[in-house]
C-alpha atoms as a PDB file:
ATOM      1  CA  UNK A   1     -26.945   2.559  13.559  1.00  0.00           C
ATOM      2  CA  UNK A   2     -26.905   0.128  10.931  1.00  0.00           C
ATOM      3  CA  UNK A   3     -30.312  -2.234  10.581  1.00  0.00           C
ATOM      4  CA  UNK A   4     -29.511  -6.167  10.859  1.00  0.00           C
ATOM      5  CA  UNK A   5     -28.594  -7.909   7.959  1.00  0.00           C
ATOM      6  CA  UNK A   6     -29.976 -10.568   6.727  1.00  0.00           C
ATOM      7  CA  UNK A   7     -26.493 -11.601   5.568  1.00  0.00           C
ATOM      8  CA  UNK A   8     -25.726 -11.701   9.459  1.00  0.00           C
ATOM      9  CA  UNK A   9     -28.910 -13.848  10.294  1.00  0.00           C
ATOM     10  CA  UNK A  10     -27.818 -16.069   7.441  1.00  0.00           C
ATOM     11  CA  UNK A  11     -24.561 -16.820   8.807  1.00  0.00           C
ATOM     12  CA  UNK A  12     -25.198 -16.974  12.198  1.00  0.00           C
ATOM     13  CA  UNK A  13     -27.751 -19.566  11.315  1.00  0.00           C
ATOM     14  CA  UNK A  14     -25.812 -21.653   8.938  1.00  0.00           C
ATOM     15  CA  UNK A  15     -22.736 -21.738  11.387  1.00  0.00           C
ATOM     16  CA  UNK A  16     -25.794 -22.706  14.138  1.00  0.00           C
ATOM     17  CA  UNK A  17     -26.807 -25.388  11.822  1.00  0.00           C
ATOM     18  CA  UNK A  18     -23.795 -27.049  11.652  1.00  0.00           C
ATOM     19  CA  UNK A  19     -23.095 -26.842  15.361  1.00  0.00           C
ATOM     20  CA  UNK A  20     -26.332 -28.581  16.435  1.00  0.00           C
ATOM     21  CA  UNK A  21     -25.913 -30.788  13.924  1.00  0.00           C
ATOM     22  CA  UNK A  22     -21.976 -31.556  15.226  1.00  0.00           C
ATOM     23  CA  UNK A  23     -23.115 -31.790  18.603  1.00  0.00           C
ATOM     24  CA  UNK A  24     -25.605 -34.207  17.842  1.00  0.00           C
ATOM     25  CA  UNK A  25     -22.956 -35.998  15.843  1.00  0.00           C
ATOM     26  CA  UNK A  26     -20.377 -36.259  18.903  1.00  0.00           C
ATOM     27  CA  UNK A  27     -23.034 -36.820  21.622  1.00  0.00           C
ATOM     28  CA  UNK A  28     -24.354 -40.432  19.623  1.00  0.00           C
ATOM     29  CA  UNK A  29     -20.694 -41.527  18.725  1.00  0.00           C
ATOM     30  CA  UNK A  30     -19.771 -41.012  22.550  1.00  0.00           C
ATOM     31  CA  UNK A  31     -22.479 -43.040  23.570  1.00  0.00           C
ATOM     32  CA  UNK A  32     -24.858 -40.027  25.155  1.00  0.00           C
ATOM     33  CA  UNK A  33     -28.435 -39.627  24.325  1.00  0.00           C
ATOM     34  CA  UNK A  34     -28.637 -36.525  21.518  1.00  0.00           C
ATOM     35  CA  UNK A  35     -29.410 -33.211  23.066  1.00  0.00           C
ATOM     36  CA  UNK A  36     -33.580 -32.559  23.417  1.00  0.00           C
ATOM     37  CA  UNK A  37     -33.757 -29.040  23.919  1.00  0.00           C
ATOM     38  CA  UNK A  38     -36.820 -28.239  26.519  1.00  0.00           C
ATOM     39  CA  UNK A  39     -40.665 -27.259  25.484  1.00  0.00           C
ATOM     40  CA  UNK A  40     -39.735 -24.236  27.907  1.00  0.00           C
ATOM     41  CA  UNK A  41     -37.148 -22.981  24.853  1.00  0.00           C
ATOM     42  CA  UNK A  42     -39.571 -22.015  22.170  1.00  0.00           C
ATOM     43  CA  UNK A  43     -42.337 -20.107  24.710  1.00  0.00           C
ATOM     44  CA  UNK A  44     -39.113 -18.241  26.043  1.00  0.00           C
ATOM     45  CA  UNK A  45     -38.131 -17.771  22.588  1.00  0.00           C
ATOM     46  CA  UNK A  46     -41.440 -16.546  21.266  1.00  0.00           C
ATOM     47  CA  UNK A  47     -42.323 -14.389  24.986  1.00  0.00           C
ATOM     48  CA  UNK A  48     -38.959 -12.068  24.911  1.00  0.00           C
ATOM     49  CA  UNK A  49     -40.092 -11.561  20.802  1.00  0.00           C
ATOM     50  CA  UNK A  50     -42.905 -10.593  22.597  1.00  0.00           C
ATOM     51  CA  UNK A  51     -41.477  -8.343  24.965  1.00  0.00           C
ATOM     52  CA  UNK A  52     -38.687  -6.478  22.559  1.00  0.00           C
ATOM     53  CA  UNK A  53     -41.726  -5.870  20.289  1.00  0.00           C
ATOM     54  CA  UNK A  54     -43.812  -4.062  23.267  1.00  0.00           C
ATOM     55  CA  UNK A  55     -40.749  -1.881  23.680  1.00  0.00           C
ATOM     56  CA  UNK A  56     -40.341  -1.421  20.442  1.00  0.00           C
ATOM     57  CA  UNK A  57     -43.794  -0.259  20.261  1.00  0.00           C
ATOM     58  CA  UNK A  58     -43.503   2.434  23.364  1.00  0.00           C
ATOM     59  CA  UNK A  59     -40.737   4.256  21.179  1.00  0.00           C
ATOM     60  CA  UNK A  60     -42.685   3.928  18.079  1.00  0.00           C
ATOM     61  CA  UNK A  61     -45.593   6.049  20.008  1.00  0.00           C
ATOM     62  CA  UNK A  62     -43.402   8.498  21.181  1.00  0.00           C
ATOM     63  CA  UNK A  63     -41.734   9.161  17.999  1.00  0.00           C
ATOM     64  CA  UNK A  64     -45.262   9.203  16.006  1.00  0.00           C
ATOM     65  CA  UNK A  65     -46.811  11.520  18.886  1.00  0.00           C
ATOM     66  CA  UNK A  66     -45.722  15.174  18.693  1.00  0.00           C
ATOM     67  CA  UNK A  67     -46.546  16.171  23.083  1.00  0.00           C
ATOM     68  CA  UNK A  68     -43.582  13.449  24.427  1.00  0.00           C
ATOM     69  CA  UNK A  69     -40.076  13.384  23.683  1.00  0.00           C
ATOM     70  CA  UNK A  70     -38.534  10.420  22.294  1.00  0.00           C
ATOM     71  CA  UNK A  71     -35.699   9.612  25.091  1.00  0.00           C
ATOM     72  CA  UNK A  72     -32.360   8.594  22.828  1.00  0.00           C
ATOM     73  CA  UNK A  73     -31.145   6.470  25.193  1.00  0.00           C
ATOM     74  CA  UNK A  74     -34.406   3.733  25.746  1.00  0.00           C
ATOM     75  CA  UNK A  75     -34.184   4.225  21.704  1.00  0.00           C
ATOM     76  CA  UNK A  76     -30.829   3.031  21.452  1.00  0.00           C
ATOM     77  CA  UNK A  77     -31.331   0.058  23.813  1.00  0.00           C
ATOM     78  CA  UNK A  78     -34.673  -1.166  22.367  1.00  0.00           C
ATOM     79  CA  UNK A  79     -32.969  -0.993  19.050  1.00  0.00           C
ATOM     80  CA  UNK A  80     -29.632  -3.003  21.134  1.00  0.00           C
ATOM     81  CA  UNK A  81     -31.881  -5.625  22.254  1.00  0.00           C
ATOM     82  CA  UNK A  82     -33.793  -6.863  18.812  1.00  0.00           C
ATOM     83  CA  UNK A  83     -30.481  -6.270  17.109  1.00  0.00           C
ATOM     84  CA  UNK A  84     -29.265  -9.133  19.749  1.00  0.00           C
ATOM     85  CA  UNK A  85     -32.450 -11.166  20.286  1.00  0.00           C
ATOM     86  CA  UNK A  86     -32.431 -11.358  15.870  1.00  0.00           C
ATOM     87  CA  UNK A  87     -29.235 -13.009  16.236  1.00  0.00           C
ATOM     88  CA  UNK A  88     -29.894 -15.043  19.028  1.00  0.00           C
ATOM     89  CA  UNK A  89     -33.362 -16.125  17.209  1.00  0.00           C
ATOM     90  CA  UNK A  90     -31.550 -17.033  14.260  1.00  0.00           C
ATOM     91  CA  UNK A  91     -29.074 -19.235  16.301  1.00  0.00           C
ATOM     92  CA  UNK A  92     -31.488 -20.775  18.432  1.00  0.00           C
ATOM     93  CA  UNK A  93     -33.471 -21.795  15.267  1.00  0.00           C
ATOM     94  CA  UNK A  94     -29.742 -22.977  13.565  1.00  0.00           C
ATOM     95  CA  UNK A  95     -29.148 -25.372  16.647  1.00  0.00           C
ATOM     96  CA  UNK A  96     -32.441 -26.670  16.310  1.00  0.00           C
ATOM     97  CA  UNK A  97     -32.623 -26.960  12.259  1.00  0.00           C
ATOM     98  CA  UNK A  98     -28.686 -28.879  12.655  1.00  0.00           C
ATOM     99  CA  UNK A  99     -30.399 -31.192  15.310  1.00  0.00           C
ATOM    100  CA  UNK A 100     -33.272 -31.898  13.473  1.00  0.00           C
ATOM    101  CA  UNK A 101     -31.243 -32.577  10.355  1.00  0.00           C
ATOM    102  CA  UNK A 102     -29.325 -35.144  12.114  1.00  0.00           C
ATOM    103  CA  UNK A 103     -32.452 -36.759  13.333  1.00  0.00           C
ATOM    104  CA  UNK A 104     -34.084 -37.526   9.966  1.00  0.00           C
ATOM    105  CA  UNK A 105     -30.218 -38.553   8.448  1.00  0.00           C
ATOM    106  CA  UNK A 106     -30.613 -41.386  10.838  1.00  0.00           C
ATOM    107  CA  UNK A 107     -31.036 -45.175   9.838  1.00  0.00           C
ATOM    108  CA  UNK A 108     -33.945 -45.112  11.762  1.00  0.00           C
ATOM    109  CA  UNK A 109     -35.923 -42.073  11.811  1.00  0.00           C
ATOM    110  CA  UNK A 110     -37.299 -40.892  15.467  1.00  0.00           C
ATOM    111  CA  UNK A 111     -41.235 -40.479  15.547  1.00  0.00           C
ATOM    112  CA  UNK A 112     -42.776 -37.048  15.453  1.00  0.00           C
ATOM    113  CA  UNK A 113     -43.310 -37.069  19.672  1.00  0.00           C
ATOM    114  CA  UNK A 114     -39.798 -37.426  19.699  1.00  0.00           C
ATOM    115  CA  UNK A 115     -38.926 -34.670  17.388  1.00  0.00           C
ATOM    116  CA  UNK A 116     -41.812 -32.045  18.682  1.00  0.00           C
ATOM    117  CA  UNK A 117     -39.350 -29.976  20.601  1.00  0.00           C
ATOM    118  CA  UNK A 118     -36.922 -29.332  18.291  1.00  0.00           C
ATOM    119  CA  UNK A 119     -39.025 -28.461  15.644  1.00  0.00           C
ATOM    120  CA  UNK A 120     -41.002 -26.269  18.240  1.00  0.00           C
ATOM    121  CA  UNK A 121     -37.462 -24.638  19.141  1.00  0.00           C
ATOM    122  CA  UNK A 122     -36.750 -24.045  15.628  1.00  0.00           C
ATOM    123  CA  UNK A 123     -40.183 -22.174  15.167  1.00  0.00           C
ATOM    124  CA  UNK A 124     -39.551 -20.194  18.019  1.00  0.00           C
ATOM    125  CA  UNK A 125     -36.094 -19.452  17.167  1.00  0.00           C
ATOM    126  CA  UNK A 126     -37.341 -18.215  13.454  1.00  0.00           C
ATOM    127  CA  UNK A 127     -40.511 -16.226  15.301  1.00  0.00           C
ATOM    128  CA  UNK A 128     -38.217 -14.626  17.216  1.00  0.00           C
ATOM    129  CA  UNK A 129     -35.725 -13.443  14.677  1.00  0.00           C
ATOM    130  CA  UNK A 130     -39.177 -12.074  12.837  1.00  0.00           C
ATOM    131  CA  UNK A 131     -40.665 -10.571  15.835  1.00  0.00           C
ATOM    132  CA  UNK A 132     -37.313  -8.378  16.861  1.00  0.00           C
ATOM    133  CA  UNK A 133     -36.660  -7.353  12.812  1.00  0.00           C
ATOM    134  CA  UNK A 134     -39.815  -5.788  12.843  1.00  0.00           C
ATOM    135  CA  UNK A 135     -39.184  -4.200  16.587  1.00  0.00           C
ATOM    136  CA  UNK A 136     -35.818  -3.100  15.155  1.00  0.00           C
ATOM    137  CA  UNK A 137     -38.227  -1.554  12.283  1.00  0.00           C
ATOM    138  CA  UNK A 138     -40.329   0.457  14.432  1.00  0.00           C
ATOM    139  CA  UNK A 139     -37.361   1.886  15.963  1.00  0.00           C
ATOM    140  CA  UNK A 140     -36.197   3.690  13.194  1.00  0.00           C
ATOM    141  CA  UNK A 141     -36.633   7.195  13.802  1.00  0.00           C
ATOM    142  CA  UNK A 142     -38.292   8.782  10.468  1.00  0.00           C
ATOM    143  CA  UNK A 143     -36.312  11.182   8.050  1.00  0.00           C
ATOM    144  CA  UNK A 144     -35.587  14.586   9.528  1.00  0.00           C
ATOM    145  CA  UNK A 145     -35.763  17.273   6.842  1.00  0.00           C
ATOM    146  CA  UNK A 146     -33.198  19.463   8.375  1.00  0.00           C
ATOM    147  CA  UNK A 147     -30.814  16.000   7.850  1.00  0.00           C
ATOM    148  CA  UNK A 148     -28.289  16.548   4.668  1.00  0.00           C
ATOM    149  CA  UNK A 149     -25.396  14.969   3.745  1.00  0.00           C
ATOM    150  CA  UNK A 150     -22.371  15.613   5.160  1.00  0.00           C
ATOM    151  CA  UNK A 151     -20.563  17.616   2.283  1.00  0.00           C
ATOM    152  CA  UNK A 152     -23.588  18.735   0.359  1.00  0.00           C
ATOM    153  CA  UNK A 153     -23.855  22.448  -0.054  1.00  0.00           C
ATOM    154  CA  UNK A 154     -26.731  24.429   1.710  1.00  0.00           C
ATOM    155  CA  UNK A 155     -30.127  25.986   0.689  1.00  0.00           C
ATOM    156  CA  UNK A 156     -29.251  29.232  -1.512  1.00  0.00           C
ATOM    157  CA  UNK A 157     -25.411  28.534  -1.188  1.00  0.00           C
ATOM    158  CA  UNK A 158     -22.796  28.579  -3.461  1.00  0.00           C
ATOM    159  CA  UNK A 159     -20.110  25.547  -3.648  1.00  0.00           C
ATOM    160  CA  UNK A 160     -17.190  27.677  -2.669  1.00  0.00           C
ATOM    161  CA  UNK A 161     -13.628  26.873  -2.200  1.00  0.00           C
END
């Protein structure tokens, strides 16, 4: 499995920023209030970084300790779940970045108290993306030396037809 790129995040986020920043857009010009995301956003955010990074962790000890066996399948699903929660970081912290560009492109800019959450959201969205590439680090399992390449030739062997 292939790490995250940060080509991916990239995307994802600039597509995020111009959503948040569109649905900001639409809500005003139909007369709504703009979208306030809620304080509870970021501390989720920044608690399941939390939690993908203590699971990340568990496999990280197995791997580095030679008495337990490293079960594939938690592996995989750790590795799964940053791989998602990166991408979901990096478009909770678009949204937010989209809505808070819209906010300061208005006539009249909103105070700080009014802005807190969605710069807090787009913290937590970028903590998160940070917090599951490095879980998504400590997943990798380290180089095996009995690993090869595909077609190369073994130890003491001839290339042969």
């Amino acid at each position: 499995m292939k790490r995250t790129s940060p080509v991916t995040l990239v995307v994802w986020g600039a597509v995020s920023i111009a959503a948040g920043f569109v649905l900001d857009l639409i809500l005003e010009r139909s007369g709504h209030p703009t979208f306030t995301p809620s304080i509870l956003l970021p501390l989720l955010a920044v608690l399941l970084g939390a939690a993908v990074l203590t699971l990340a962790w568990q496999v990280r000890r197995s791997v580095t300790r030679d008495d337990r066996l490293v079960d594939p399948f938690r592996a995989v699903r750790v590795v799964v779940l940053a791989k998602a929660s990166s991408i979901v970081g990096a478009v909770v912290a678009g949204v937010a970045a989209g809505m808070l560009v819209y906010l300061l492109t208005r006539p009249v800019v909103p105070g700080l108290g009014s802005m807190a959450e969605v710069i807090a959201s787009a913290i937590g969205g970028m903590i998160l993306v940070i917090l599951a590439l490095i879980a998504e680090h400590l997943c990798t399992l380290p180089k095996d030396p009995d690993d090869r390449e595909p077609h190369a030739p073994e130890h003491g062997a001839e290339p042969g037809f």
